[in-house]
N, C-alpha and C. Protein backbone atom coordinates (compact mmCIF):
# COMPACT_ATOMS: atom_id res chain seq x y z
N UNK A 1 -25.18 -0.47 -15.79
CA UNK A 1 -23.73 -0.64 -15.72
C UNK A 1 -23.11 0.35 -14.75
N UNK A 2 -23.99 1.57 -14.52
CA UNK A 2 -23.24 2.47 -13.65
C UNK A 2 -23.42 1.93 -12.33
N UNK A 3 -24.34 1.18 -11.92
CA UNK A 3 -24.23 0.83 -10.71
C UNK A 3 -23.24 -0.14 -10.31
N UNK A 4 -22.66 -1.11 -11.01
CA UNK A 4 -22.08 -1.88 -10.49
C UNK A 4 -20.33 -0.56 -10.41
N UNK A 5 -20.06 -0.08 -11.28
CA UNK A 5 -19.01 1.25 -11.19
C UNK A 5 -18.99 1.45 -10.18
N UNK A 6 -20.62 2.05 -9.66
CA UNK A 6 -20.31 2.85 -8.56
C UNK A 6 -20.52 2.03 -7.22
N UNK A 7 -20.50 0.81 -6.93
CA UNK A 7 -20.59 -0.40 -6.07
C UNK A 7 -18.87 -0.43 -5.92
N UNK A 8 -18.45 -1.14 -7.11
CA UNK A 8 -16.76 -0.89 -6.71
C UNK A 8 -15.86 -0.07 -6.42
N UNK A 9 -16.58 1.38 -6.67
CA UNK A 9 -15.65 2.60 -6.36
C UNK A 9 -16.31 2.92 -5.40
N UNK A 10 -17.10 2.48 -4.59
CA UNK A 10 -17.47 3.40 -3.16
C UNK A 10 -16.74 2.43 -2.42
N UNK A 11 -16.06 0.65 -2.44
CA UNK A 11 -15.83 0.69 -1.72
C UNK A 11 -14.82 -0.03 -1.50
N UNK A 12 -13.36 0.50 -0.11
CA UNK A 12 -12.48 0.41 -0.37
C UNK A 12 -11.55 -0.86 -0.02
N UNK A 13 -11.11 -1.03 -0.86
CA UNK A 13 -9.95 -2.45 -1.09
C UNK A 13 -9.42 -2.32 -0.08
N UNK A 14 -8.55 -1.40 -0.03
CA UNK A 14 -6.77 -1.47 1.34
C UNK A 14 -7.70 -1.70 3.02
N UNK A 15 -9.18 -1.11 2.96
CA UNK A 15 -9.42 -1.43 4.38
C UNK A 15 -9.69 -3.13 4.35
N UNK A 16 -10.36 -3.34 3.35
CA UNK A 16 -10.75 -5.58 3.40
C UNK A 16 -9.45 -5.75 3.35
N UNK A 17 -8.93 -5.70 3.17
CA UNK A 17 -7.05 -6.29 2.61
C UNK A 17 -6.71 -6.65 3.99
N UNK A 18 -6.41 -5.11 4.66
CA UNK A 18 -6.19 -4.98 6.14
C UNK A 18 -6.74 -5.83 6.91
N UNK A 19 -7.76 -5.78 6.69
CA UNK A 19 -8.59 -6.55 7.56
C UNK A 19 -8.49 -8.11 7.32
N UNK A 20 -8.41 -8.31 6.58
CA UNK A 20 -8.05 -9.62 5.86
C UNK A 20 -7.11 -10.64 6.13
N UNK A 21 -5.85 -9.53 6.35
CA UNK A 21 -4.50 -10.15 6.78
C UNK A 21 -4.75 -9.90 8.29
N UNK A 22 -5.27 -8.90 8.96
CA UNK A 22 -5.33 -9.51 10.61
C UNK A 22 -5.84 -10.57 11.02
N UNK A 23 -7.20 -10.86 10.46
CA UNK A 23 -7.79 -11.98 10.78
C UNK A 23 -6.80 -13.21 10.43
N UNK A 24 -6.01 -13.00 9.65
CA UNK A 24 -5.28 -14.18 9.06
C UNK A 24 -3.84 -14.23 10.75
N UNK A 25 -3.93 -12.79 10.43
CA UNK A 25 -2.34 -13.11 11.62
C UNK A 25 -3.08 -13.65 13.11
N UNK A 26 -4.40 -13.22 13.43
CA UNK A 26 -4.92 -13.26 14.54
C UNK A 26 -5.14 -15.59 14.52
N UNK A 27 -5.41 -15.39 13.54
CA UNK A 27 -6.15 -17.23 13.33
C UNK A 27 -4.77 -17.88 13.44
N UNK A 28 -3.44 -17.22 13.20
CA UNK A 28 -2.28 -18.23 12.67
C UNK A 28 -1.84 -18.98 14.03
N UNK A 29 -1.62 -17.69 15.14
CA UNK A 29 -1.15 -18.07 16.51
C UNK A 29 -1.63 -18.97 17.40
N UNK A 30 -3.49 -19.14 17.16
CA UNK A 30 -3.69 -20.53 18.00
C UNK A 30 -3.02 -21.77 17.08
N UNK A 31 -3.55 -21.99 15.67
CA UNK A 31 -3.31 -22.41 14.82
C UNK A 31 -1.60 -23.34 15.16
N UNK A 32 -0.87 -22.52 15.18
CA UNK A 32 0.17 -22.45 15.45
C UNK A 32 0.52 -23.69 17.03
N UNK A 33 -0.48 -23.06 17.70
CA UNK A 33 0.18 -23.47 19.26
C UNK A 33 -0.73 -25.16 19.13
N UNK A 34 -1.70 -24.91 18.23
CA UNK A 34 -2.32 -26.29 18.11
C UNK A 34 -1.37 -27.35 17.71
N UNK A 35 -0.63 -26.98 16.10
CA UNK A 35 -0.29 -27.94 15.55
C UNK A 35 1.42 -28.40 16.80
N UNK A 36 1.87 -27.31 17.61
CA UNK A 36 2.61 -27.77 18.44
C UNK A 36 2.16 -28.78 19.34
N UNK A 37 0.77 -28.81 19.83
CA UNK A 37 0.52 -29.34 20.57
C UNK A 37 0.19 -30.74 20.19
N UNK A 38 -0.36 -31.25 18.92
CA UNK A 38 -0.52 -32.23 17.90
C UNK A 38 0.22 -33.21 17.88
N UNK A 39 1.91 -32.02 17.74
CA UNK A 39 3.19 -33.12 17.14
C UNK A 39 4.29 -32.66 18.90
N UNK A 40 3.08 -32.95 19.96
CA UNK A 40 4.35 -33.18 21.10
C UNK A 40 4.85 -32.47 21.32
N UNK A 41 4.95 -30.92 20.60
CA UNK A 41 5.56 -29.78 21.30
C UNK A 41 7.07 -29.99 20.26
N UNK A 42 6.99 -30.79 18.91
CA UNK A 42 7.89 -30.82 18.12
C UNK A 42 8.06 -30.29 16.75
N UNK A 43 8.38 -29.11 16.38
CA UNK A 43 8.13 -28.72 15.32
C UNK A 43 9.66 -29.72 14.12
């Protein structure tokens, strides 16, 4: 049982989080210019 303890406390949340939401902001902007391009440049 101590290992899995010490599996979750070595390692840290706020950096995956971070990281998590860039990849998300980085994916939104093509994402984005796609579905413009989809609907004609008509949102």
């Amino acid at each position: 049982m101590s290992f899995i303890t010490n599996l979750f406390s070595g390692i840290d949340f706020n950096v995956i989080f971070q990281l998590i939401f860039v990849a998300l902001i980085m994916l939104s902007g093509p994402i984005v210019i796609f579905l413009l391009a989809v609907r004609g440049g008509d949102l």
